[in-house]
Protein backbone atom coordinates (compact mmCIF):
# COMPACT_ATOMS: atom_id res chain seq x y z
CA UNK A 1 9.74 -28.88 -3.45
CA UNK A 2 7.49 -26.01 -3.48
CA UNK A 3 5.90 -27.41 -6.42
CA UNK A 4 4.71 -30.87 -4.94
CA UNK A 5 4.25 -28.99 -1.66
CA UNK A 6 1.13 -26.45 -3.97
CA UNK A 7 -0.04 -30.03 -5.55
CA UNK A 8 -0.76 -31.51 -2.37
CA UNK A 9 -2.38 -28.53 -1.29
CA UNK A 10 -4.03 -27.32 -4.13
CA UNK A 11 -6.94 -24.67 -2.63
CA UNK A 12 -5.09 -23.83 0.42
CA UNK A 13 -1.60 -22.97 -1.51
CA UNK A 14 -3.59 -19.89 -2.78
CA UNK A 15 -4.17 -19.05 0.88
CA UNK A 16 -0.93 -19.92 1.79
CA UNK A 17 0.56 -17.07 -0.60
CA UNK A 18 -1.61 -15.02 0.91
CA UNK A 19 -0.14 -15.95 4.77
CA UNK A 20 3.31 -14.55 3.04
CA UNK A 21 2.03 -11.83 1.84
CA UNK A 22 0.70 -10.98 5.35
CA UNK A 23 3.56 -10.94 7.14
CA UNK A 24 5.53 -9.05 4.58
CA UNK A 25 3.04 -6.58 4.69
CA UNK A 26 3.07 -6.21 8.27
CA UNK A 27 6.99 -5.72 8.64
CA UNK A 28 8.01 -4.11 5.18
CA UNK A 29 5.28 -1.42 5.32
CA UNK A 30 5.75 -0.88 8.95
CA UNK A 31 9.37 -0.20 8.55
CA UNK A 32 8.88 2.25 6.04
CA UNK A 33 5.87 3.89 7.92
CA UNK A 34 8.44 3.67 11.09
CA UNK A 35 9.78 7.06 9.52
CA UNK A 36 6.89 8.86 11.26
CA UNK A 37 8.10 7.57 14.74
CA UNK A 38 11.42 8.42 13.99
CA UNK A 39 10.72 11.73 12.73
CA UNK A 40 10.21 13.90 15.95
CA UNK A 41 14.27 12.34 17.14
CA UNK A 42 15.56 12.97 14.16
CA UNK A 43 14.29 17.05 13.88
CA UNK A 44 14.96 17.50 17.91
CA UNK A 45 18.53 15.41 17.82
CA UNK A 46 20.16 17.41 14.65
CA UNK A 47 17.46 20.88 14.46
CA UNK A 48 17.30 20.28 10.66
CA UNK A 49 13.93 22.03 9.14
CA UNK A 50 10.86 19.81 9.15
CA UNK A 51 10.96 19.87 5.01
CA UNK A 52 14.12 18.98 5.34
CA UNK A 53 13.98 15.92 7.20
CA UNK A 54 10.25 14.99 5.88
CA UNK A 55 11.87 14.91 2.62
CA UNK A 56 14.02 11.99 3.30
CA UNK A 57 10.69 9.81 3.81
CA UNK A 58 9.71 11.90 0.13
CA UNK A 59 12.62 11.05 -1.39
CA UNK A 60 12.50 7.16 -0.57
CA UNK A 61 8.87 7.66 -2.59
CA UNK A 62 10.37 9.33 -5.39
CA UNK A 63 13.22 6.78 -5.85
CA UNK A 64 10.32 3.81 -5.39
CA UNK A 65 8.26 5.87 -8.07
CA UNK A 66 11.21 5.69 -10.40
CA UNK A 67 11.58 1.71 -9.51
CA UNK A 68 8.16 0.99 -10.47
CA UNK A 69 8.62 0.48 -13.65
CA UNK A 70 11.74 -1.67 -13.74
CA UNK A 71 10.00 -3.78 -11.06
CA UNK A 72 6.58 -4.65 -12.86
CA UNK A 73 9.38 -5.83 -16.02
CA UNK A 74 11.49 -8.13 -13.61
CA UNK A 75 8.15 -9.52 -12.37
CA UNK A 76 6.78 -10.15 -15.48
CA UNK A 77 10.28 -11.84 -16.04
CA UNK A 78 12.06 -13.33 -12.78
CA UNK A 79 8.64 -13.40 -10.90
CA UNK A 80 7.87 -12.30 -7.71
CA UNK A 81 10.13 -15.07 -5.24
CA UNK A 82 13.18 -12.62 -7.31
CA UNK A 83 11.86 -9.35 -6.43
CA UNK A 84 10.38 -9.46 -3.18
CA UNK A 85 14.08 -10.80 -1.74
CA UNK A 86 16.16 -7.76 -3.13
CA UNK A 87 13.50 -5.65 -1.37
CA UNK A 88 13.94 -7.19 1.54
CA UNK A 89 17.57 -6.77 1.84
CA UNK A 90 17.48 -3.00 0.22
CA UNK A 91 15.31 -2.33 3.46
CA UNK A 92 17.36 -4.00 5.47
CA UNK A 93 20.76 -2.67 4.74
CA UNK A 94 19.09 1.04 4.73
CA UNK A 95 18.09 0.57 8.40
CA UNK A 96 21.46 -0.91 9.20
CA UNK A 97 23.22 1.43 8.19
CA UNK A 98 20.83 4.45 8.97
CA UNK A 99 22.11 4.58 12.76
CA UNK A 100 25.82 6.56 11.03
CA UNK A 101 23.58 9.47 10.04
CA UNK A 102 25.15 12.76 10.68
CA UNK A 103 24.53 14.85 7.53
CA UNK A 104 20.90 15.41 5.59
CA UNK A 105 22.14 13.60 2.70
CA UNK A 106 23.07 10.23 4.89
CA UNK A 107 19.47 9.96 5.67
CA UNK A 108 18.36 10.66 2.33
CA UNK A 109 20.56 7.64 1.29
CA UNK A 110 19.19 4.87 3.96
CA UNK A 111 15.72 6.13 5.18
CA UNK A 112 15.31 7.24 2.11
CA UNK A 113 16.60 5.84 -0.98
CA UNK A 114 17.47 2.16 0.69
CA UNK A 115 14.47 1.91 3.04
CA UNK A 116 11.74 3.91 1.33
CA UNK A 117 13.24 2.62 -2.54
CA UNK A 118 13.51 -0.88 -1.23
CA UNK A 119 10.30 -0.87 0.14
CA UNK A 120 8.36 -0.61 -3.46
CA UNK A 121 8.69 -4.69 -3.34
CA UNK A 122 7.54 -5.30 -0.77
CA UNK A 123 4.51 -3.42 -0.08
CA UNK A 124 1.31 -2.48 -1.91
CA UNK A 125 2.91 -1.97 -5.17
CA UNK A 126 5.23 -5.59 -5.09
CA UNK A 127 2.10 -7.45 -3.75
CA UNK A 128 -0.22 -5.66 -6.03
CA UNK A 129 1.39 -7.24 -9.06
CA UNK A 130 0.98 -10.95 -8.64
CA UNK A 131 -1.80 -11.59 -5.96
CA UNK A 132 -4.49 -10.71 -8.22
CA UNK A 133 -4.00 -13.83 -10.29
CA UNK A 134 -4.03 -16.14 -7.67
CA UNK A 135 -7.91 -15.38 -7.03
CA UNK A 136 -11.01 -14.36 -9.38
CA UNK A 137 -14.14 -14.84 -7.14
CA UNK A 138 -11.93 -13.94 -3.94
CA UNK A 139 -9.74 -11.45 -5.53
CA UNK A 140 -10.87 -8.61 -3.49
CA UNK A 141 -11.31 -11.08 -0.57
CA UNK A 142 -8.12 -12.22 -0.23
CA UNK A 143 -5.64 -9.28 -1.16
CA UNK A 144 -7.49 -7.50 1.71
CA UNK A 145 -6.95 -10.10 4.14
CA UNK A 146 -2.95 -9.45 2.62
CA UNK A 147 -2.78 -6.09 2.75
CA UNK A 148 -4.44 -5.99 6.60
CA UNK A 149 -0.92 -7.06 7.85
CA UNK A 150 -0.16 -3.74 7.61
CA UNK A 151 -2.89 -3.06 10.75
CA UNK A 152 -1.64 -6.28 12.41
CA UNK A 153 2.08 -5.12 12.16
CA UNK A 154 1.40 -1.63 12.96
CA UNK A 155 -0.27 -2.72 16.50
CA UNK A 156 2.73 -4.79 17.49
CA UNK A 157 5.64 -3.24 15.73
CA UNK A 158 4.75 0.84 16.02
CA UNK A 159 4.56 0.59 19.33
CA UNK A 160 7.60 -1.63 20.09
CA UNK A 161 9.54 0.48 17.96
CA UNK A 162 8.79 3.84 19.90
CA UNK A 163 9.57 1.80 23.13
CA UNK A 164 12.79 0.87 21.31
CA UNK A 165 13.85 4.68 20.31
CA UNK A 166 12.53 6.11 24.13
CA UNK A 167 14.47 2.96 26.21
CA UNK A 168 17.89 2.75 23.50
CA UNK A 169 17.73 5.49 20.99
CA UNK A 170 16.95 5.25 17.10
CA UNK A 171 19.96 4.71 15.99
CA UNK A 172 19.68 1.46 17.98
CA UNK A 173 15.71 0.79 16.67
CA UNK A 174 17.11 0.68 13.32
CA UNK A 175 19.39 -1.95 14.14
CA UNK A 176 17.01 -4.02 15.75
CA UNK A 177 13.86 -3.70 13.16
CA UNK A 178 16.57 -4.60 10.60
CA UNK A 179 18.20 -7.28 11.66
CA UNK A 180 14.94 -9.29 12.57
CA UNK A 181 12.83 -8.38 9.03
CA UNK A 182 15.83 -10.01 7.14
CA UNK A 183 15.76 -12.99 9.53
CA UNK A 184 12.08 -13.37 9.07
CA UNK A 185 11.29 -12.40 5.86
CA UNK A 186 14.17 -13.92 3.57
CA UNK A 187 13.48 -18.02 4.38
CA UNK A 188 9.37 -16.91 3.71
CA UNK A 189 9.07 -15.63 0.85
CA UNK A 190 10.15 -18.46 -0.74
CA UNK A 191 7.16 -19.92 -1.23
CA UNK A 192 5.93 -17.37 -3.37
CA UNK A 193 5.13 -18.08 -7.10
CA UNK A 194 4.27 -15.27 -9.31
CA UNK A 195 0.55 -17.40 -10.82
CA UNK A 196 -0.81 -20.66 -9.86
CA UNK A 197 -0.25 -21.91 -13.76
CA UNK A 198 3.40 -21.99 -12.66
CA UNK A 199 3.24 -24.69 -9.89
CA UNK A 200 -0.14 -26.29 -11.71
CA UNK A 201 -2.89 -24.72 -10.01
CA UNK A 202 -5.91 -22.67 -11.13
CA UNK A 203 -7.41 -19.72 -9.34
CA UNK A 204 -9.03 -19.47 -6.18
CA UNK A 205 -8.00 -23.14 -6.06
CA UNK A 206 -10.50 -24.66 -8.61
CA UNK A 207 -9.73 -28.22 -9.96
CA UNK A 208 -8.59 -27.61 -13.78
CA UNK A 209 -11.09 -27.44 -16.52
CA UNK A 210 -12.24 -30.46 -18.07
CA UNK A 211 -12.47 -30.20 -21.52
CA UNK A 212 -15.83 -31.06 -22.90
CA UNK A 213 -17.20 -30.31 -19.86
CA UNK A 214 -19.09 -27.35 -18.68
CA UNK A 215 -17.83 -23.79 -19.64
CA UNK A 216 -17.28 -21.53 -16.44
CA UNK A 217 -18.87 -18.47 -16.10
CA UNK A 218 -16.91 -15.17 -17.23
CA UNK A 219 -16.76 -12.30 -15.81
CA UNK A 220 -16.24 -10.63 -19.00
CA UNK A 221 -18.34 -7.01 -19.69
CA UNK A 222 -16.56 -5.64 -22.38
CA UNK A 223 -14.50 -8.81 -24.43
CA UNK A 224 -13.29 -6.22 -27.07
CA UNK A 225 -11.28 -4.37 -24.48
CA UNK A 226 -10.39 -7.81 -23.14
CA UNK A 227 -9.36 -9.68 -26.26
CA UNK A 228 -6.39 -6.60 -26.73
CA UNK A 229 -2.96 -8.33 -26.06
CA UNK A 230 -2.30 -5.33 -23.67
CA UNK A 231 1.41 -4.08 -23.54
CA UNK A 232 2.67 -0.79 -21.71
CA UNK A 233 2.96 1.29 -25.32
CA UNK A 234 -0.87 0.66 -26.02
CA UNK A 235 -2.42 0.62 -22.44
CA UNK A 236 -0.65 4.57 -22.39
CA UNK A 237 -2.46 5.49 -25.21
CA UNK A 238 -5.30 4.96 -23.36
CA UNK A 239 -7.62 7.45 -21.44
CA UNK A 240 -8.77 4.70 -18.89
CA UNK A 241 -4.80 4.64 -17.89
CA UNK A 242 -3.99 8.03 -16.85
CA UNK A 243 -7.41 8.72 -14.80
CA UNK A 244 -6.14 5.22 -12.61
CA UNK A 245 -2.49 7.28 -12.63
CA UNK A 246 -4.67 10.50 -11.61
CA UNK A 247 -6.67 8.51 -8.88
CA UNK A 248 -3.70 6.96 -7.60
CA UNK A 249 -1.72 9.79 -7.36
CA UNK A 250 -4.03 12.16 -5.54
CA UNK A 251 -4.99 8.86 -3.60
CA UNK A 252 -1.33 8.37 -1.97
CA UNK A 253 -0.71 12.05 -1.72
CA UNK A 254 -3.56 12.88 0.95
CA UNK A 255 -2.83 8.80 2.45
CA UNK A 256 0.94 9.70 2.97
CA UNK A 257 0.73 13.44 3.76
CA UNK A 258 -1.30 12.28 6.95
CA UNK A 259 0.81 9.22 7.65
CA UNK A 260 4.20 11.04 7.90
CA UNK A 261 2.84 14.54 9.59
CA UNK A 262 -0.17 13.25 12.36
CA UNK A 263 2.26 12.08 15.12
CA UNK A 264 4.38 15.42 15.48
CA UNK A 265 1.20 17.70 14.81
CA UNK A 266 -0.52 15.87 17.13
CA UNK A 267 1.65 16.52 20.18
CA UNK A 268 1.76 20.08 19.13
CA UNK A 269 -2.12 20.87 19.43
CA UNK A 270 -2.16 19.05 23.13
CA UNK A 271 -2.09 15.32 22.89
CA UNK A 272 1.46 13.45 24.50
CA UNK A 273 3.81 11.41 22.69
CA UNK A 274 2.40 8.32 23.57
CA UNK A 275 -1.30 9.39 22.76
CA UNK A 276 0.48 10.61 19.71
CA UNK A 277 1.99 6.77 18.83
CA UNK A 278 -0.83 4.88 20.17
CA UNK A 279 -3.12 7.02 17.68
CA UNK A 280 -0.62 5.86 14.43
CA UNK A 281 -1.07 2.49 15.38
CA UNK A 282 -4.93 2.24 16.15
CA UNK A 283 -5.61 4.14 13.02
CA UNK A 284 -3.95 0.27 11.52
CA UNK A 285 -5.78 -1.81 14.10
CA UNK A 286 -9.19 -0.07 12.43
CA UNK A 287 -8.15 -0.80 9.42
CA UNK A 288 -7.92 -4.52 9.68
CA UNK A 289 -11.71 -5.14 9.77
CA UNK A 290 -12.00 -1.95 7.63
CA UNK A 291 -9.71 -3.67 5.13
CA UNK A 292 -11.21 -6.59 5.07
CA UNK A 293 -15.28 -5.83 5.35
CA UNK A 294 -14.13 -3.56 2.09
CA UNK A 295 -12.68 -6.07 -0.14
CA UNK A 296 -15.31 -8.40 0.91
CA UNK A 297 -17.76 -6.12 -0.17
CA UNK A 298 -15.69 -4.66 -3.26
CA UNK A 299 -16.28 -8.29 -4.63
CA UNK A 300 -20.29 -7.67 -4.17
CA UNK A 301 -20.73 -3.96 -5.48
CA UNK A 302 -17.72 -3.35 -7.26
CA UNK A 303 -13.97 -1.86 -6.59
CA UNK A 304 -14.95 1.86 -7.71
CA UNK A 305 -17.50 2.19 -4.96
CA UNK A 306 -14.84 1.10 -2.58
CA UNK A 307 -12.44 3.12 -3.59
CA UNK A 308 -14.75 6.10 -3.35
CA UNK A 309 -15.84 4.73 0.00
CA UNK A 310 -11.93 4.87 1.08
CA UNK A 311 -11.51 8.64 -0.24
CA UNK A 312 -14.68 9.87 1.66
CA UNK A 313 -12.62 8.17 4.88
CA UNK A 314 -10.06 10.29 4.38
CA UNK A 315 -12.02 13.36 3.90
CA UNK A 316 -13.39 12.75 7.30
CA UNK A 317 -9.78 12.28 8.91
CA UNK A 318 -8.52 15.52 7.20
CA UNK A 319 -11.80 17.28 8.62
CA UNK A 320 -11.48 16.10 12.27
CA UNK A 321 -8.03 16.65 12.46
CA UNK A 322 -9.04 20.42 11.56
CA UNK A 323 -11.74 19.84 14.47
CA UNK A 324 -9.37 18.76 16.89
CA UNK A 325 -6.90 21.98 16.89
CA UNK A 326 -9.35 23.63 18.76
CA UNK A 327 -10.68 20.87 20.48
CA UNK A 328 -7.70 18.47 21.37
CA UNK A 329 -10.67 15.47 22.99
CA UNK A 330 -10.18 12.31 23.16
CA UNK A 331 -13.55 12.18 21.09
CA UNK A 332 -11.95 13.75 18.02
CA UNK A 333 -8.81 11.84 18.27
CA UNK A 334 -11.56 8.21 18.27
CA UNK A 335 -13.50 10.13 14.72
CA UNK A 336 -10.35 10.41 13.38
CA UNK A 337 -9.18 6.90 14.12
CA UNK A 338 -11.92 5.13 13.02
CA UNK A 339 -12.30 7.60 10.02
CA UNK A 340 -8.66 7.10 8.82
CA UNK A 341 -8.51 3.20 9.12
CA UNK A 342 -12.02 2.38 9.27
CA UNK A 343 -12.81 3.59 6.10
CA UNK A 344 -10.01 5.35 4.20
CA UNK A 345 -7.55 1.91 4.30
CA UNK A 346 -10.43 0.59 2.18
CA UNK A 347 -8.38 2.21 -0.56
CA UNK A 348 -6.06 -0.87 -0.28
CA UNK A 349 -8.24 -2.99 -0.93
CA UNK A 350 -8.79 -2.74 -4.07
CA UNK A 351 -4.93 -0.88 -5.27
CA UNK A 352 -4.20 -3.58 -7.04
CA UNK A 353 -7.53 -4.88 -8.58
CA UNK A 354 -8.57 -1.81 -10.25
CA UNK A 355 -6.31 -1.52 -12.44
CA UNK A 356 -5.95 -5.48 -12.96
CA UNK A 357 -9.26 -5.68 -13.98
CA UNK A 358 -8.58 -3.44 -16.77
CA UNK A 359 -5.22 -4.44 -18.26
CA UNK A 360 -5.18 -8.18 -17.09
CA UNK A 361 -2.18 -10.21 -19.00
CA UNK A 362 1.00 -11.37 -19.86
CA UNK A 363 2.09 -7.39 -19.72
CA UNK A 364 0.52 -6.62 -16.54
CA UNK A 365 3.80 -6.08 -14.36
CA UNK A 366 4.92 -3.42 -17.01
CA UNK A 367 1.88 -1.37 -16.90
CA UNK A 368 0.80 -1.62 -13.30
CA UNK A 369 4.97 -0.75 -12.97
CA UNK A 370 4.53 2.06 -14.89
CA UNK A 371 1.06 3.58 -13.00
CA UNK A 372 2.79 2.93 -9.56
CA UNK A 373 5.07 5.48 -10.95
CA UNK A 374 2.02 8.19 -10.37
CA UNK A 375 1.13 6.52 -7.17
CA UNK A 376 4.43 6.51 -5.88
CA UNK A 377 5.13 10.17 -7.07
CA UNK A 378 1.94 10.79 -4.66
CA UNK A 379 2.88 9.68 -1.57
CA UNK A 380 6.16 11.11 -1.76
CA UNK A 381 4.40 14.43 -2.74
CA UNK A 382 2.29 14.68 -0.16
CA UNK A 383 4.80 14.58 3.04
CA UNK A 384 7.05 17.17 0.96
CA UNK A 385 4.42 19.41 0.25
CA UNK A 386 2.53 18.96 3.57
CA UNK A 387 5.86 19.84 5.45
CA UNK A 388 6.35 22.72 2.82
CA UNK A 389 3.20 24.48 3.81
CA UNK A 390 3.87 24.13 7.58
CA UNK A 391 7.21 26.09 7.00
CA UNK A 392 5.51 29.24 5.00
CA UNK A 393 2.37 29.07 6.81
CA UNK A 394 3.42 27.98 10.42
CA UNK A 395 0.30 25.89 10.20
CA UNK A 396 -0.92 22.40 8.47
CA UNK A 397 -4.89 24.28 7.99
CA UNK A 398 -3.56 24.61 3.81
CA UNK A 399 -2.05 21.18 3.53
CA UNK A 400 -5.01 19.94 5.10
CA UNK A 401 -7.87 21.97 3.34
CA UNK A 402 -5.35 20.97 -0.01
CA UNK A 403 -5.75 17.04 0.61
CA UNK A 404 -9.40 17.39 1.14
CA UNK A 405 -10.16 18.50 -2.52
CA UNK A 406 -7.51 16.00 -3.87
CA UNK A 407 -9.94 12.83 -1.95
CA UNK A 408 -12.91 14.12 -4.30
CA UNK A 409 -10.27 13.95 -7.46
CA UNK A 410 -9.17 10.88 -6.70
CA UNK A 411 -12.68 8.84 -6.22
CA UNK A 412 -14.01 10.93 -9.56
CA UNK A 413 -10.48 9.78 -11.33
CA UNK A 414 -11.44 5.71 -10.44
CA UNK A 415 -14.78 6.44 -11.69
CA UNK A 416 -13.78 7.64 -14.71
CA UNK A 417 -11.90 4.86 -15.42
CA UNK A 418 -14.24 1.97 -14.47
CA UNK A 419 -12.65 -1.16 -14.34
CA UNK A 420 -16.08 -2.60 -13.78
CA UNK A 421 -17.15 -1.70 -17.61
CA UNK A 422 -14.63 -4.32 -18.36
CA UNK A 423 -14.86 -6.82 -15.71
CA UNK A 424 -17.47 -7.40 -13.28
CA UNK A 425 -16.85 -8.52 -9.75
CA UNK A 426 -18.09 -11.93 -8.74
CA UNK A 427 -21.16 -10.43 -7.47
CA UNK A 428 -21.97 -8.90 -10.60
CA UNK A 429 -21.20 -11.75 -13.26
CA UNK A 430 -24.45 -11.98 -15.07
CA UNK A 431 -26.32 -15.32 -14.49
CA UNK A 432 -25.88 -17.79 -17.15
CA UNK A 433 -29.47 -18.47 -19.70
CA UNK A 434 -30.28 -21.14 -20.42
């Protein structure tokens, strides 16, 4: 059925993958990031240490960085229709059964293992491994216009969900978010396929080539690289593969660090609870055209520019939120708003085509798998560490000052790697002579 249903839709099926993807951005990254919100409850309800509880959210990372792997293999295997549904009911059951917490290690377990482990299929990393091949001229395009679900869903979940812990409690939250991101997401993704070769289709929704006919243009730079039959032992061997597990790494450690830690140091230096919550989700709703504008453009100028563009973004957000200790105005709460999602969720949007770019093929899964390990291992890093600091130092200044310099390691790391030496964007494929 879903078959005939991509023939008789043959350039909008591409889109309509993309639609999916969407909405299971919006909820499964949103319930994950919903660990921020429930944070501050959590630390006031049982008086566990901050490290403590932040570690839970760390954890969940660390148990998605040690997934990785085994879920780029099943992709490249069972597809993405397989792996995308256990995700969604590993999230699921953790938030179900998160509301019996009463001991560190319960938490750890559901908010952690279950939600933050499930969660690895569902968000940048799942999405990041079969998107790519539905688009070439697009690519950047389209998995931005993907990925922005997480702004959409973070404007109309983040806030529900604080309503839901201040009107019923979070035990009762949990139940709620859930319950209705099974019912939702379970019947849609269905209609995923893992590459348009599998239901007949070609990229970006192209009719088939003819043969005979006219060659199309390739966006090939470097066809010696390209012509490798890439698998996970060779691409390791590789220096381009550890500076993309460098950038990624030092990419989600200052991304998360800020993510998990900005709502409850907020309402410490002045701002309320609300301010604090309505700040978590407008740093999303800026990302949405952010997101977007950047892919658009990564498919003009290339995905290491953007990726550099996203790391300065984050730079700014880790500056201004320095600013704003002092000076707790609404001005330096808007910098680092527009800072944070304007520019630094630009990272997203181009995750997944960096390092496709580079090791494009039947192996992909394994080896993207495999760097989402150091990607992973960064964003649950930088909560744990962030939190760690606080507790010696009674201040975030370090943790801050510490994910500035990593923002300048990261953009040099994607640099240094340069997927466009081996294939250019659509804006950059040489005009064919002749």
């Amino acid at each position: 059925m879903i078959a005939a249903l991509a023939k008789r839709l043959p350039f909008f099926y591409g889109w309509v993958i993309v639609a999916v993807a969407f909405v299971t951005m919006a909820i499964g990254v949103n319930a994950r990031t919903s660990f921020s919100l429930l944070f501050a409850p959590i630390v006031t309800e049982f008086g566990w240490e901050r490290a403590t509880v932040a570690g839970a959210f760390s954890f969940g990372f660390l148990t998605s960085a040690l997934l990785s792997p085994m879920l780029g293999r099943l992709m490249d295997t069972k597809g993405p229709r397989f792996c995308i549904e256990i995700g969604i009911f590993l999230v699921g059951a953790g938030l179900l059964l998160a509301p019996l917490t009463s001991a560190p290690w319960h938490l750890y377990l559901t908010l952690g293992m279950l939600v933050g482990g499930g969660s690895v299929c569902l968000t940048f990393t799942g999405q990041s491994l079969y998107l790519p091949n539905w688009f070439l001229r697009r690519r950047g395009l389209a998995i931005s216009i993907a990925f922005s679900g997480v702004g959409v869903g973070s404007i109309l979940l983040l806030p529900a969900f604080q309503t839901w812990i201040e009107r019923y409690g979070w035990r009762t939250a949990c139940i709620i978010l859930g319950v209705g991101m099974v019912a939702i997401l379970a019947p849609l993704n269905l209609f995923v396929a893992r590459k348009p070769a599998d239901l007949g289709l070609e990229p970006d929704g192209d009719a088939a080539a003819i043969p005979g006919g006219p060659a199309k243009r390739s966006n090939v730079v470097d066809p010696q690289w390209t012509a490798i039959d890439w698998t996970l032992s060779r691409a390791l061997r590789t220096f381009r593969f550890w500076m993309l597990a460098l950038g990624y790494f030092t990419g989600l450690f200052t991304w998360y660090a800020v993510q998990v830690h900005q709502t409850k140091y907020l309402v410490e230096i002045g701002y309320s609870a609300k301010t604090a919550a309505w700040a978590l989700g407008a740093v999303s709703l800026a990302g949405i055209p952010g997101q977007i504008g950047l892919g658009w453009l990564s498919d003009r100028i290339g995905r290491e520019w953007v990726w550099s563009i996203g790391s300065f973004g984050f730079t700014l957000t880790y500056l201004a939120l320095i600013a704003m200790k002092s000076a707790p105005t609404p001005g330096w709460l808007y910098a680092m708003v527009i800072a944070q999602g304007l520019l630094g969720y630009g990272v997203t949007a181009v995750f997944g085509t960096v390092a496709f770019e580079i090791f494009e093929g039947r192996h992909y899964g394994s080896i993207f798998g495999s760097l989402s390990l150091a990607s992973l291992a960064g964003g649950a890093a930088g909560p744990f560490v962030a939190g760690a600091l606080y507790d010696r130092f009674n201040s975030y200044d370090q943790a801050f000052w510490l994910c500035i310099a990593l923002t300048f390691v990261s953009s040099a790391a994607i640099w240094l790697a340069r997927p466009g030496k081996v294939r250019a964007v659509a804006g950059r494929i040489p005009v064919a002579k002749g």
